[in-house]
C-alpha atoms as a PDB file:
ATOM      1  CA  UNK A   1     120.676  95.689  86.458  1.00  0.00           C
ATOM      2  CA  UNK A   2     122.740  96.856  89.217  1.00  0.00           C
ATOM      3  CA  UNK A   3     123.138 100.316  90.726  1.00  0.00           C
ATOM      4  CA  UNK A   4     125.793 102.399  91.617  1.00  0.00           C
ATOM      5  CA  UNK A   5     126.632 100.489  95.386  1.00  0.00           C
ATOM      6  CA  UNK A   6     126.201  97.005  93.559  1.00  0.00           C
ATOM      7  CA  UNK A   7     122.902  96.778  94.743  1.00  0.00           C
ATOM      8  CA  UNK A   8     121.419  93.848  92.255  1.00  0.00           C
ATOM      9  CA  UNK A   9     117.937  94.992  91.131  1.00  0.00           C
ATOM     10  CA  UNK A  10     115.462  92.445  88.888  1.00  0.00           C
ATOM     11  CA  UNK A  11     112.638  94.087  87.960  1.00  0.00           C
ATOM     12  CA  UNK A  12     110.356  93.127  85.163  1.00  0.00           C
ATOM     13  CA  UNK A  13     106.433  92.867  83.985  1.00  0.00           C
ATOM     14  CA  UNK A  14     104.561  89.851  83.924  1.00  0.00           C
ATOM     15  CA  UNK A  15     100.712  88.821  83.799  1.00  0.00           C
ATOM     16  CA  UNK A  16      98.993  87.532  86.798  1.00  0.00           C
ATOM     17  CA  UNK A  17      97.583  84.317  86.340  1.00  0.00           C
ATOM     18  CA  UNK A  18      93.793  83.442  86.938  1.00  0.00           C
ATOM     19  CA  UNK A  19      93.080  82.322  90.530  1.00  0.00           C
ATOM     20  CA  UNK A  20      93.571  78.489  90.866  1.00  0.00           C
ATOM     21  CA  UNK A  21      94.054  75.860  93.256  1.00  0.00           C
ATOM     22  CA  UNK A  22      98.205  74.887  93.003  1.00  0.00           C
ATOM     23  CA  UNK A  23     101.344  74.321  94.660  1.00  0.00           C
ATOM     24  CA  UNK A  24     103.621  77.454  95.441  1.00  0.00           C
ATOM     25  CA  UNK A  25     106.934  78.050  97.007  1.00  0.00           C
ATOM     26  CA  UNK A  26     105.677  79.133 101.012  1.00  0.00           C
ATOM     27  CA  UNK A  27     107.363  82.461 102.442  1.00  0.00           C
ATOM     28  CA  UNK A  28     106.468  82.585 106.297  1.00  0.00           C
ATOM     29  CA  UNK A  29     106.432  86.117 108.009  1.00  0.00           C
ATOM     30  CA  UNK A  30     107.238  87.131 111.249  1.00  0.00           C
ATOM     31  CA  UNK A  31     105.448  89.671 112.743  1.00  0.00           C
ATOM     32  CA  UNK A  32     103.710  90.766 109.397  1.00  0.00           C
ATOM     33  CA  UNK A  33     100.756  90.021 107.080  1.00  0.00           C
ATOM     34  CA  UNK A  34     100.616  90.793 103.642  1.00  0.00           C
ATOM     35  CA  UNK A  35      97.130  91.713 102.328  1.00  0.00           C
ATOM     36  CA  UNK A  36      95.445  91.592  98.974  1.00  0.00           C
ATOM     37  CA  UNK A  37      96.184  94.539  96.464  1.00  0.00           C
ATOM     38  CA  UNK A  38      98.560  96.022  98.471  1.00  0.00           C
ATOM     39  CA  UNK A  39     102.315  96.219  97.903  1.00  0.00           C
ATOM     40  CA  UNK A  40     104.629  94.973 100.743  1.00  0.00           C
ATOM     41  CA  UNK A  41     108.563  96.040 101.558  1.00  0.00           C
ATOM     42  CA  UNK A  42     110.221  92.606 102.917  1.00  0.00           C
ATOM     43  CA  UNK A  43     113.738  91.981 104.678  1.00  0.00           C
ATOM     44  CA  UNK A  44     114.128  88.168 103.525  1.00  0.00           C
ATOM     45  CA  UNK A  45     117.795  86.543 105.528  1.00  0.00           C
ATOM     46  CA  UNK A  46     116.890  82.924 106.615  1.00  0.00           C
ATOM     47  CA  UNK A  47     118.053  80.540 104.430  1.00  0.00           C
ATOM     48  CA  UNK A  48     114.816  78.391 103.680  1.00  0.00           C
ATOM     49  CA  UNK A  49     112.765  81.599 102.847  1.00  0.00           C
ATOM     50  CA  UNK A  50     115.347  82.489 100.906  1.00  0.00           C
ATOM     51  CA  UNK A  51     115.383  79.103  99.065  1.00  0.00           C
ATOM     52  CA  UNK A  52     111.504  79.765  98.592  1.00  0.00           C
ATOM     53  CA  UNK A  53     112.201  83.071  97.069  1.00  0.00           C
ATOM     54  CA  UNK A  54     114.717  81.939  94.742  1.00  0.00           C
ATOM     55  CA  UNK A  55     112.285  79.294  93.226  1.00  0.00           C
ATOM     56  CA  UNK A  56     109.656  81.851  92.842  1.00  0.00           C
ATOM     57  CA  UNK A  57     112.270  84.021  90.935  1.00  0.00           C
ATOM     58  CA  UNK A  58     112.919  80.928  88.568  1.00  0.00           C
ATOM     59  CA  UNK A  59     109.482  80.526  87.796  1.00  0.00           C
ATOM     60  CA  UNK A  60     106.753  83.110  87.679  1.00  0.00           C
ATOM     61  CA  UNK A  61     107.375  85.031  90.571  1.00  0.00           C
ATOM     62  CA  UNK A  62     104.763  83.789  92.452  1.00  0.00           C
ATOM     63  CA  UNK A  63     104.809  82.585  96.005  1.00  0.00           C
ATOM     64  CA  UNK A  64     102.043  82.534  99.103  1.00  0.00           C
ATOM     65  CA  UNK A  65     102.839  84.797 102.150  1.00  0.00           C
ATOM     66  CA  UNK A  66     101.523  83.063 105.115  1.00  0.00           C
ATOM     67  CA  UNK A  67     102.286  84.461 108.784  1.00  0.00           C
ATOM     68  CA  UNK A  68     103.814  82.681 111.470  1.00  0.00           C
ATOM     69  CA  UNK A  69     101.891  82.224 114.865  1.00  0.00           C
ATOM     70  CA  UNK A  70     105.674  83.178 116.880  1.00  0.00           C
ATOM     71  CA  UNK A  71     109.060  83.410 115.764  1.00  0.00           C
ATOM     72  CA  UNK A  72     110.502  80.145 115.728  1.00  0.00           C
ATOM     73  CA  UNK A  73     113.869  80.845 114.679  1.00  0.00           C
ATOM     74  CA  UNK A  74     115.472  79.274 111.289  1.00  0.00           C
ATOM     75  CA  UNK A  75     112.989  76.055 111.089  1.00  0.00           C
ATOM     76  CA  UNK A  76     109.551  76.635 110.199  1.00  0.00           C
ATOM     77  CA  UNK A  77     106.835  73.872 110.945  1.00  0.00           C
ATOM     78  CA  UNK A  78     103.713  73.920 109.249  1.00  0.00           C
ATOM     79  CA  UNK A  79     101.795  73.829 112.228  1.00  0.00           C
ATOM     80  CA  UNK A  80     103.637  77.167 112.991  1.00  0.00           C
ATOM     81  CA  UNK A  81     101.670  78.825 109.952  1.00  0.00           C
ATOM     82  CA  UNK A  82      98.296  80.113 109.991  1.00  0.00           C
ATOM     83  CA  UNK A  83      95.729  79.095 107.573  1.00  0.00           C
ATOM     84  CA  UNK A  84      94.775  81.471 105.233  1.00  0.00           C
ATOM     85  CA  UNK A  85      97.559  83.540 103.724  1.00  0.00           C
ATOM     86  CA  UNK A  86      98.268  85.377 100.339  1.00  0.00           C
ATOM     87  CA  UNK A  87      99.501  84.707  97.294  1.00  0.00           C
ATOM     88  CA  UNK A  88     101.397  87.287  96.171  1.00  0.00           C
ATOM     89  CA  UNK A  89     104.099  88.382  93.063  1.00  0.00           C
ATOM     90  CA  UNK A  90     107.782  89.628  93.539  1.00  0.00           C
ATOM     91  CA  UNK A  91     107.621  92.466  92.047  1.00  0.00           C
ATOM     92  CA  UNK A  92     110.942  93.567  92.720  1.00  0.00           C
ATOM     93  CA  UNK A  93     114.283  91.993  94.209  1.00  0.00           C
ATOM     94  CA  UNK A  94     117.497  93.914  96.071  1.00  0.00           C
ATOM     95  CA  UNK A  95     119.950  91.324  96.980  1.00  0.00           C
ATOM     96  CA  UNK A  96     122.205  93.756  99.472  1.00  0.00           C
ATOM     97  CA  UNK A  97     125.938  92.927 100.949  1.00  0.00           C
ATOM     98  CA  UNK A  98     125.313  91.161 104.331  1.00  0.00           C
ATOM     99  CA  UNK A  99     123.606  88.511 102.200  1.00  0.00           C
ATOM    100  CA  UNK A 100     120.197  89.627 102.997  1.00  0.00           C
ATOM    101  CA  UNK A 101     116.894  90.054  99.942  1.00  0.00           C
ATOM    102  CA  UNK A 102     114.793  93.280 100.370  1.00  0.00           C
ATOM    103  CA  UNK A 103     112.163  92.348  98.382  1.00  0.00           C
ATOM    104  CA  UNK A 104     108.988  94.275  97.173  1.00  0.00           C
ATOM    105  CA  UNK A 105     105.488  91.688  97.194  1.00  0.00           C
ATOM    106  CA  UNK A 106     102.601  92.666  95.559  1.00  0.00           C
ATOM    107  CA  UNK A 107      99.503  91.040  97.263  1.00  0.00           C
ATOM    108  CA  UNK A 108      97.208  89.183  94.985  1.00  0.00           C
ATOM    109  CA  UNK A 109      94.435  87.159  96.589  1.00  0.00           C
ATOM    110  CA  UNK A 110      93.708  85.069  99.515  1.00  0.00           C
ATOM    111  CA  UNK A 111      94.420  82.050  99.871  1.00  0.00           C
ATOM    112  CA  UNK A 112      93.382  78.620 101.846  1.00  0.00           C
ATOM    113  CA  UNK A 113      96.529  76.653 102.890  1.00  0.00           C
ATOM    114  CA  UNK A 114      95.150  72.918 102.242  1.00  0.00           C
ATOM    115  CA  UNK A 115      98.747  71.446 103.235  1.00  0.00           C
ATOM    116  CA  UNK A 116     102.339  71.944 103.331  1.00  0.00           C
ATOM    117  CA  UNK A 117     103.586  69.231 100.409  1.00  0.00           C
ATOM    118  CA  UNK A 118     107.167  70.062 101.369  1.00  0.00           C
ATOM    119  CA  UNK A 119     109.406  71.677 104.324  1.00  0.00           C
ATOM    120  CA  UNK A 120     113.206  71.002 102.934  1.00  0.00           C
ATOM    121  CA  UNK A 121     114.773  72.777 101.684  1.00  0.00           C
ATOM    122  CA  UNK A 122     111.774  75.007 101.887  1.00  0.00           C
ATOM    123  CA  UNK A 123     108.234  75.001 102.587  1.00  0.00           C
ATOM    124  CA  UNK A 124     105.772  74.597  99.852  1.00  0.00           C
ATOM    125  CA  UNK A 125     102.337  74.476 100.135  1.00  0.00           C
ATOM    126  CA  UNK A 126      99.082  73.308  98.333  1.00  0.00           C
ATOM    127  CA  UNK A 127      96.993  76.606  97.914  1.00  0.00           C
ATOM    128  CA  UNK A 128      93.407  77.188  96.904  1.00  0.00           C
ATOM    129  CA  UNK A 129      92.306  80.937  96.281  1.00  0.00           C
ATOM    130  CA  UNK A 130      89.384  82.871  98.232  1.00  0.00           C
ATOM    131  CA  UNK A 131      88.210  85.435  96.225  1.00  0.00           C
ATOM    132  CA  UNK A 132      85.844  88.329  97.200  1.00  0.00           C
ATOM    133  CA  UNK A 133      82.203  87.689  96.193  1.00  0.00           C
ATOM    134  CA  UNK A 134      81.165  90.731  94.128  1.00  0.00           C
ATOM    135  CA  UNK A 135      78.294  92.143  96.181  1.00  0.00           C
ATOM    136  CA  UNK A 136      76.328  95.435  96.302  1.00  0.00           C
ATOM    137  CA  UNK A 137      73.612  95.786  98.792  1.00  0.00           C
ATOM    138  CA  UNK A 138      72.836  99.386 100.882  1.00  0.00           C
ATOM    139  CA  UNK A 139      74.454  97.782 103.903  1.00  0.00           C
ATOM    140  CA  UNK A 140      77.424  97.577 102.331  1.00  0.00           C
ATOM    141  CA  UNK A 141      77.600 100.730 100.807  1.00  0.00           C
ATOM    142  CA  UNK A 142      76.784 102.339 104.323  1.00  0.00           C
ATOM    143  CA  UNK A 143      79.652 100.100 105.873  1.00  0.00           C
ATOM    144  CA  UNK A 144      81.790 101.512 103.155  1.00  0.00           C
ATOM    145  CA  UNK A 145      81.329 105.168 103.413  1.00  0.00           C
ATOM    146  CA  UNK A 146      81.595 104.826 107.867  1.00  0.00           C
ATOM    147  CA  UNK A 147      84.704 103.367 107.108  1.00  0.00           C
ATOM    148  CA  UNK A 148      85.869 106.020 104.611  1.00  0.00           C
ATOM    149  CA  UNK A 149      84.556 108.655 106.988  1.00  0.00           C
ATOM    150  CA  UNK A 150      86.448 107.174 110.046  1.00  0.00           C
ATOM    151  CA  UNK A 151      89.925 106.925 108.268  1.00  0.00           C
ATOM    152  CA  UNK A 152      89.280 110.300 107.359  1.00  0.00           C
ATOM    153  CA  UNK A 153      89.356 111.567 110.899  1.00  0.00           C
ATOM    154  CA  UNK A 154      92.308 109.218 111.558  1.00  0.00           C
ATOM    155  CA  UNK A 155      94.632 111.090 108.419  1.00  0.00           C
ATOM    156  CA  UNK A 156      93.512 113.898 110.014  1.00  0.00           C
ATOM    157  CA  UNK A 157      94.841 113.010 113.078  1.00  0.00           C
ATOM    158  CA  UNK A 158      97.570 110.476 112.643  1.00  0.00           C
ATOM    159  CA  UNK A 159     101.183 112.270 112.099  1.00  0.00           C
ATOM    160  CA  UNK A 160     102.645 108.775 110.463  1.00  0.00           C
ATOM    161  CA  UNK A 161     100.032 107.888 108.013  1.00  0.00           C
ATOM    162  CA  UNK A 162     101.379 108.539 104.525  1.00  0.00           C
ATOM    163  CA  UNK A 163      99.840 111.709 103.230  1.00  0.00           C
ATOM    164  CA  UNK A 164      98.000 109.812 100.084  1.00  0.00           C
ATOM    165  CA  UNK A 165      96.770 107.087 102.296  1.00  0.00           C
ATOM    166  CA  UNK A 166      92.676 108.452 102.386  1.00  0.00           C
ATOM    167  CA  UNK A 167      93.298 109.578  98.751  1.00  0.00           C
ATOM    168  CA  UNK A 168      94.391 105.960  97.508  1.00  0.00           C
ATOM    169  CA  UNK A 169      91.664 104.854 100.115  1.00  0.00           C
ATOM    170  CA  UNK A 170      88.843 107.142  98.297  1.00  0.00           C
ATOM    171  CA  UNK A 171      89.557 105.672  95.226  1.00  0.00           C
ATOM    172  CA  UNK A 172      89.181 102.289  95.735  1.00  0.00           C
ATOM    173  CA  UNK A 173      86.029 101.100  94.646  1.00  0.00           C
ATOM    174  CA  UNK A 174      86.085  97.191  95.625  1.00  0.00           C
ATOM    175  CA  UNK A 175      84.550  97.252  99.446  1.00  0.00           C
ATOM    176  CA  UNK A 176      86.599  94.595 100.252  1.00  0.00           C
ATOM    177  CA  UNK A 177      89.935  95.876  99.057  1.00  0.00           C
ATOM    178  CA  UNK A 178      89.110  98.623 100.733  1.00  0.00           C
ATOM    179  CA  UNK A 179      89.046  97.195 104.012  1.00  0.00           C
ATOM    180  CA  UNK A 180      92.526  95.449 103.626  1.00  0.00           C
ATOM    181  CA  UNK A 181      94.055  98.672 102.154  1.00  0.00           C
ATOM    182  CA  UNK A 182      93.081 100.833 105.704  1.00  0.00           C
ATOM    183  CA  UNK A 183      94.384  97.509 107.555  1.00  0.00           C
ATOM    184  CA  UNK A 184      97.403  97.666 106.044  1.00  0.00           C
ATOM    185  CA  UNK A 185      97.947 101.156 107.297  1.00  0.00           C
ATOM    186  CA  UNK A 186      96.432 101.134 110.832  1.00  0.00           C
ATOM    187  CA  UNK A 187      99.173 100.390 113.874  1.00  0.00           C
ATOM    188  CA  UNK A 188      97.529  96.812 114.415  1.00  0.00           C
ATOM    189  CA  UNK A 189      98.924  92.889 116.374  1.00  0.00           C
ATOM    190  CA  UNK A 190      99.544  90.424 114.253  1.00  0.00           C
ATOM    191  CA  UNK A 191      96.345  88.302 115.423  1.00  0.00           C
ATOM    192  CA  UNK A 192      93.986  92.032 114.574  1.00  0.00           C
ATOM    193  CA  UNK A 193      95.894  91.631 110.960  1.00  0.00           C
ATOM    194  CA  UNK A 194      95.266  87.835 110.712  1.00  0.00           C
ATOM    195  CA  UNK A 195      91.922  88.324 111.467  1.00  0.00           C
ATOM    196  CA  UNK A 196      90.853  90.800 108.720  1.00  0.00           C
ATOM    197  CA  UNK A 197      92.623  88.491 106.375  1.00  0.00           C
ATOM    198  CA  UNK A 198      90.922  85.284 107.289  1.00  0.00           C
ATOM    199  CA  UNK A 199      87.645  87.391 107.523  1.00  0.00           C
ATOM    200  CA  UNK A 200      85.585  86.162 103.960  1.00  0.00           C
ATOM    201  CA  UNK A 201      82.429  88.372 104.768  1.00  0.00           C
ATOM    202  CA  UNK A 202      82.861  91.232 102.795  1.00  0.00           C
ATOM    203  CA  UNK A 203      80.157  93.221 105.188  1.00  0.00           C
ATOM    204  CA  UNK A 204      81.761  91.902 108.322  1.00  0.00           C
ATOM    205  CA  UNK A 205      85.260  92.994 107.376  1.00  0.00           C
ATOM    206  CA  UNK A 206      84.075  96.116 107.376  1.00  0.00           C
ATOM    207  CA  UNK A 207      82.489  96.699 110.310  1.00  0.00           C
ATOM    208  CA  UNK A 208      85.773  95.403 112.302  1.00  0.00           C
ATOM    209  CA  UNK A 209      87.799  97.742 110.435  1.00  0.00           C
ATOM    210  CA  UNK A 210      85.360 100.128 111.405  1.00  0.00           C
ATOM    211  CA  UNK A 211      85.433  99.495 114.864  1.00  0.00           C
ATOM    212  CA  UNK A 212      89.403  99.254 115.539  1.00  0.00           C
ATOM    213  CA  UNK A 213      88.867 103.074 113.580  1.00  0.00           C
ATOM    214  CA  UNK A 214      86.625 104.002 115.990  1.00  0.00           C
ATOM    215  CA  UNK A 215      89.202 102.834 118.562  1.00  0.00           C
ATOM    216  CA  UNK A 216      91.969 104.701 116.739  1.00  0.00           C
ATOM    217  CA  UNK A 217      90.216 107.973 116.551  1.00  0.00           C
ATOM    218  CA  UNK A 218      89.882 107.761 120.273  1.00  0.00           C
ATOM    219  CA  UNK A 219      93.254 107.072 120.849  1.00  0.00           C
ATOM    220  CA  UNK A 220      94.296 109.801 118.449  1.00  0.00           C
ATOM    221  CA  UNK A 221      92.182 112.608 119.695  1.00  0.00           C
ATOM    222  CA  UNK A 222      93.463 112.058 123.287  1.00  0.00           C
ATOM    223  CA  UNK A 223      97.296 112.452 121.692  1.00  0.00           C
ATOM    224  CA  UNK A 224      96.297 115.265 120.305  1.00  0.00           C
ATOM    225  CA  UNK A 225      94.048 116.787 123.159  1.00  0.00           C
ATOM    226  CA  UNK A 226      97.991 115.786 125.605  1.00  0.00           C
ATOM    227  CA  UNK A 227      99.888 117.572 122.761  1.00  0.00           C
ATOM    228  CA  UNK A 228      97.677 121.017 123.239  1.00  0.00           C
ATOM    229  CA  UNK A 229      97.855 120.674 126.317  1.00  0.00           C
ATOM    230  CA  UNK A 230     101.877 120.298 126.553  1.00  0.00           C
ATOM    231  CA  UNK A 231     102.359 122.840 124.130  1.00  0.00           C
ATOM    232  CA  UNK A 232     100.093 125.240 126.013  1.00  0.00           C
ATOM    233  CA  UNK A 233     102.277 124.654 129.770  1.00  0.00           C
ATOM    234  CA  UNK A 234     105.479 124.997 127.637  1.00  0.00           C
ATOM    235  CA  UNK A 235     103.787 128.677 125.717  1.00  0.00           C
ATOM    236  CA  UNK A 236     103.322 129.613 129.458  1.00  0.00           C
ATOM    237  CA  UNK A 237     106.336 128.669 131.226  1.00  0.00           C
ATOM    238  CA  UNK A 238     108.953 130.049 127.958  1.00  0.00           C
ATOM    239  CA  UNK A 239     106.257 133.515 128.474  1.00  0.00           C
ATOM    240  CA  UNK A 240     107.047 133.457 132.227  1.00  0.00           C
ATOM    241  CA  UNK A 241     110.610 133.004 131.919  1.00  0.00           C
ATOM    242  CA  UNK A 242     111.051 135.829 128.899  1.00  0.00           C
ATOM    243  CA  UNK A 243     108.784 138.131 131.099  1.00  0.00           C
ATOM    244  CA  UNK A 244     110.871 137.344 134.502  1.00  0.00           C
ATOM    245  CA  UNK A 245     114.509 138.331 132.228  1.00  0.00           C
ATOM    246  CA  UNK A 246     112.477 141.315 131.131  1.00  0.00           C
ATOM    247  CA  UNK A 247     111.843 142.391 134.434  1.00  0.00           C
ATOM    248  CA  UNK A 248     115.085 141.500 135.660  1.00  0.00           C
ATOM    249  CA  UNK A 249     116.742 143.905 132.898  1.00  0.00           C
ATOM    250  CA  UNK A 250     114.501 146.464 133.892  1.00  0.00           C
ATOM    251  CA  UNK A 251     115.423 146.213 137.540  1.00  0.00           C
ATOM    252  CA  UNK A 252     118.552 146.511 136.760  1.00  0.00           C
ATOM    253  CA  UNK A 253     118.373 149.380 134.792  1.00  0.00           C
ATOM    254  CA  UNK A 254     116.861 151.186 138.435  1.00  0.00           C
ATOM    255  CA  UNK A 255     119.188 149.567 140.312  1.00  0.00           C
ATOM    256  CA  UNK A 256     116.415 147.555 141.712  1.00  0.00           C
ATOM    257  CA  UNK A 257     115.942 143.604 142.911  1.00  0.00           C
ATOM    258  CA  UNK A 258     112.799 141.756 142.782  1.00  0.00           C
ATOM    259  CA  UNK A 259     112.268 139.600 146.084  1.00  0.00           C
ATOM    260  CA  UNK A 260     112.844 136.792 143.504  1.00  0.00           C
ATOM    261  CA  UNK A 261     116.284 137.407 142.862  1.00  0.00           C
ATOM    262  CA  UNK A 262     117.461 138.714 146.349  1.00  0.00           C
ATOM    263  CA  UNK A 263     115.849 135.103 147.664  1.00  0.00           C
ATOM    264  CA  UNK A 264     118.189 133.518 145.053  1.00  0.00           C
ATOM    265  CA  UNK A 265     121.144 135.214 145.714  1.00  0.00           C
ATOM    266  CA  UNK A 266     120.578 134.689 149.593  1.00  0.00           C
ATOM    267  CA  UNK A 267     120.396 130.741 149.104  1.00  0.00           C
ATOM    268  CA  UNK A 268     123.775 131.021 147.105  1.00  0.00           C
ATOM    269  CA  UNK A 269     125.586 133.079 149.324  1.00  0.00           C
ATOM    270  CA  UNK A 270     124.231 130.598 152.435  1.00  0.00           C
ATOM    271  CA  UNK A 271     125.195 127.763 150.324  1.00  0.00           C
ATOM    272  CA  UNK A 272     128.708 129.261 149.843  1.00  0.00           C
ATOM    273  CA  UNK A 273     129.030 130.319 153.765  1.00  0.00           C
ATOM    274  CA  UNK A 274     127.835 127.003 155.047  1.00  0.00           C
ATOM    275  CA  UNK A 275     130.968 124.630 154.656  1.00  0.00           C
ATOM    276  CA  UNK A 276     129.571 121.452 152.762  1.00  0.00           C
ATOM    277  CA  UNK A 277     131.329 118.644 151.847  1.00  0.00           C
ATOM    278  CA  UNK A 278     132.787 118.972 148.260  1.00  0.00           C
ATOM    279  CA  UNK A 279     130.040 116.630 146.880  1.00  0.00           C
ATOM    280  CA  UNK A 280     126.944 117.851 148.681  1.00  0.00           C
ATOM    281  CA  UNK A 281     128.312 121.647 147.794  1.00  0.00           C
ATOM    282  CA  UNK A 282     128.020 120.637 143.981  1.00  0.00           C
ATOM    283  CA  UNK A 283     124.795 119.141 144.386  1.00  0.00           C
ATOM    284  CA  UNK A 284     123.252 121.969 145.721  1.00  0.00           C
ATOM    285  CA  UNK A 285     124.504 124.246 143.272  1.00  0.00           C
ATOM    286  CA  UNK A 286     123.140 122.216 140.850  1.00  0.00           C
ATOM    287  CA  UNK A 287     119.663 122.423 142.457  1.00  0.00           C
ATOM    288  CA  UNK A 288     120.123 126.068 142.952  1.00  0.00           C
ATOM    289  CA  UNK A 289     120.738 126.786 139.324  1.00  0.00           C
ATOM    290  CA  UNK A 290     117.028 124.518 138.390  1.00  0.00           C
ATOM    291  CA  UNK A 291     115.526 126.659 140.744  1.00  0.00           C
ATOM    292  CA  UNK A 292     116.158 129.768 139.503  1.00  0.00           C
ATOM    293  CA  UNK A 293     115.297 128.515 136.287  1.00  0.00           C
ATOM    294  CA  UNK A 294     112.218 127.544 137.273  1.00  0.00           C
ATOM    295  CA  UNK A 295     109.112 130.230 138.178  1.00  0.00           C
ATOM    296  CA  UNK A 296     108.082 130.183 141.745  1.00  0.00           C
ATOM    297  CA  UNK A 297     104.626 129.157 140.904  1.00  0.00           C
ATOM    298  CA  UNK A 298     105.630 125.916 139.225  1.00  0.00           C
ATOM    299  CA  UNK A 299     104.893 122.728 141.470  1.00  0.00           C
ATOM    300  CA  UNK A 300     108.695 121.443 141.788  1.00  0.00           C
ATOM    301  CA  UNK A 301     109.738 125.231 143.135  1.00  0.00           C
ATOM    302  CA  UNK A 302     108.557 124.402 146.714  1.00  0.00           C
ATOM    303  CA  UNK A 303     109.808 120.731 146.587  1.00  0.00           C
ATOM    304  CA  UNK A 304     113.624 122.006 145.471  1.00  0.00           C
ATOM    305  CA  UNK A 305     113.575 124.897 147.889  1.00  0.00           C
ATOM    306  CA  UNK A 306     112.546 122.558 150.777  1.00  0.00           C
ATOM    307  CA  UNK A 307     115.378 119.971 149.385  1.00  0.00           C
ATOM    308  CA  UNK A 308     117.809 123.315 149.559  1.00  0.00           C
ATOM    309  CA  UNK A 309     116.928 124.352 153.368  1.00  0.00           C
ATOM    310  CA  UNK A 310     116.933 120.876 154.281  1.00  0.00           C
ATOM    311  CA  UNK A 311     120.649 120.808 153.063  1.00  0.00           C
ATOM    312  CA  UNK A 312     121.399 123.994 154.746  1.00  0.00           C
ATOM    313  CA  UNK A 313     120.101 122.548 158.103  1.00  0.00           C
ATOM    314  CA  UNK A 314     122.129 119.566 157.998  1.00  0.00           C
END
């Protein structure tokens, strides 16, 4: 079908075959890795992916999504490719006007590259698939709920994390998919991502995840610990300044001048009175006008008033 800016959408369900070794059209990523069980937005433009996708779509939509170890431009060698990627489904396909595919892939399962059978038109590889082990053991349950319990603290804390992310996380019960799913939303390299996804041990995933967490939650709290702080200086200084025009009205109102004000009005009329060159003239207005903007106790008030008598000297 096609929407209303001739945007071509395919969408459509099919079943998911069983996990076996077999040849697959090969999509290489830059700067990405696509993880098991989790759903993927790609921007697809060179030519042999695009050849790799198009096979896919002619077949049953399957494809493995392997990462590249640097951006190589157009050609793709296999030795470019990591090792263990995943196979994933298209699940859905926008072909837009400058001739590139948006395409949405739907992780499946791991999988070992065992060689690249073909590189033109596009890369193809030999696949076999790495599933999780089912395992349940008390370490692993304990390495689940830290994990849970740390990407708590980061939704918490994160203001770009989708709001459902520790939801969908809570509700996952595989420990293993559960790993890949926080992955995929953690601000990780590509080697941290390649990593976890070449990581078989169900128990040893988890305790990485766990500790770039840990790492996160540090980095998070001391955002958030700047941000207080930030937004406490600016509370103080916008208080100052609505206190100081307060005052100012009030003075006037008496026909009174703080010390404040008559200093300010001094420096202009010296400023005025002193004959500068047009240039220098404007630049000290210009520092004038952030001084009296500023209040005297700030940091930068001596440093612009020295700048200003400085100026007057010359």
């Amino acid at each position: 079908m096609t929407d209303d800016q001739g945007v071509v959408l395919l969408e459509e369900r099919i079943s998911v075959p069983e996990p076996a070794a077999c040849d697959l059209p090969l999509l290489p990523l830059i700067n990405t890795v696509v993880f098991p069980q989790v759903v993927a937005p790609l921007f697809v433009n060179r030519q042999h992916s695009q050849r790799a996708l198009e096979t896919a779509l002619a077949g049953n939509r399957m494809l493995v999504a392997v990462a590249q170890r640097r951006d190589s431009g157009e050609t793709v060698g296999a030795s470019e490719l990591y090792r263990v990627g995943v196979q994933a489904r298209i699940s859905r396909v926008m072909r837009l006007p400058d001739g590139t595919v948006n395409i949405l892939l739907h992780g499946l399962w791991r999988v070992a590259i065992d060689a690249v059978v073909q590189e033109q038109p596009y890369l193809c590889a030999r696949v076999t698939p790495i599933l999780d082990a089912p395992e349940s053991s008390l370490a692993l349950e304990a390495a689940r709920r830290a994990v849970l319990t740390l990407f708590e603290k980061v939704a918490n804390l994160s203001r770009t994390l989708p709001e459902n992310a520790y939801v969908a996380a809570l509700n996952v019960e595989s420990p293993g998919m559960l790993a890949d799913l926080i992955a995929s939303h953690l601000p990780l390299t590509i080697e941290q991502r390649q990593h976890i996804l070449e990581l078989i041990d169900i128990e040893q995933r988890l305790h990485y995840v766990s500790t770039l967490l840990m790492h996160e939650v540090e980095v998070l709290e001391l955002e958030q610990q700047l941000r207080d702080e930030v937004e406490r200086e600016v509370t103080r200084v916008q208080r100052e300044s609505f206190l100081r025009e307060q005052l100012k009205a009030i003075q006037r109102e008496l026909g009174q001048t703080d010390p404040w004000t008559q200093e300010i009005a001094g420096l202009s009329e010296r400023i005025q009175a002193a004959g500068m060159p047009e240039q220098v003239h404007a630049r000290a207005m210009e520092e004038l006008a952030r001084l009296e903007a500023m209040p005297p106790s700030a940091p930068e008030y001596t440093l612009a008033r020295t700048y200003l008598d400085w100026l007057l000297a010359l």
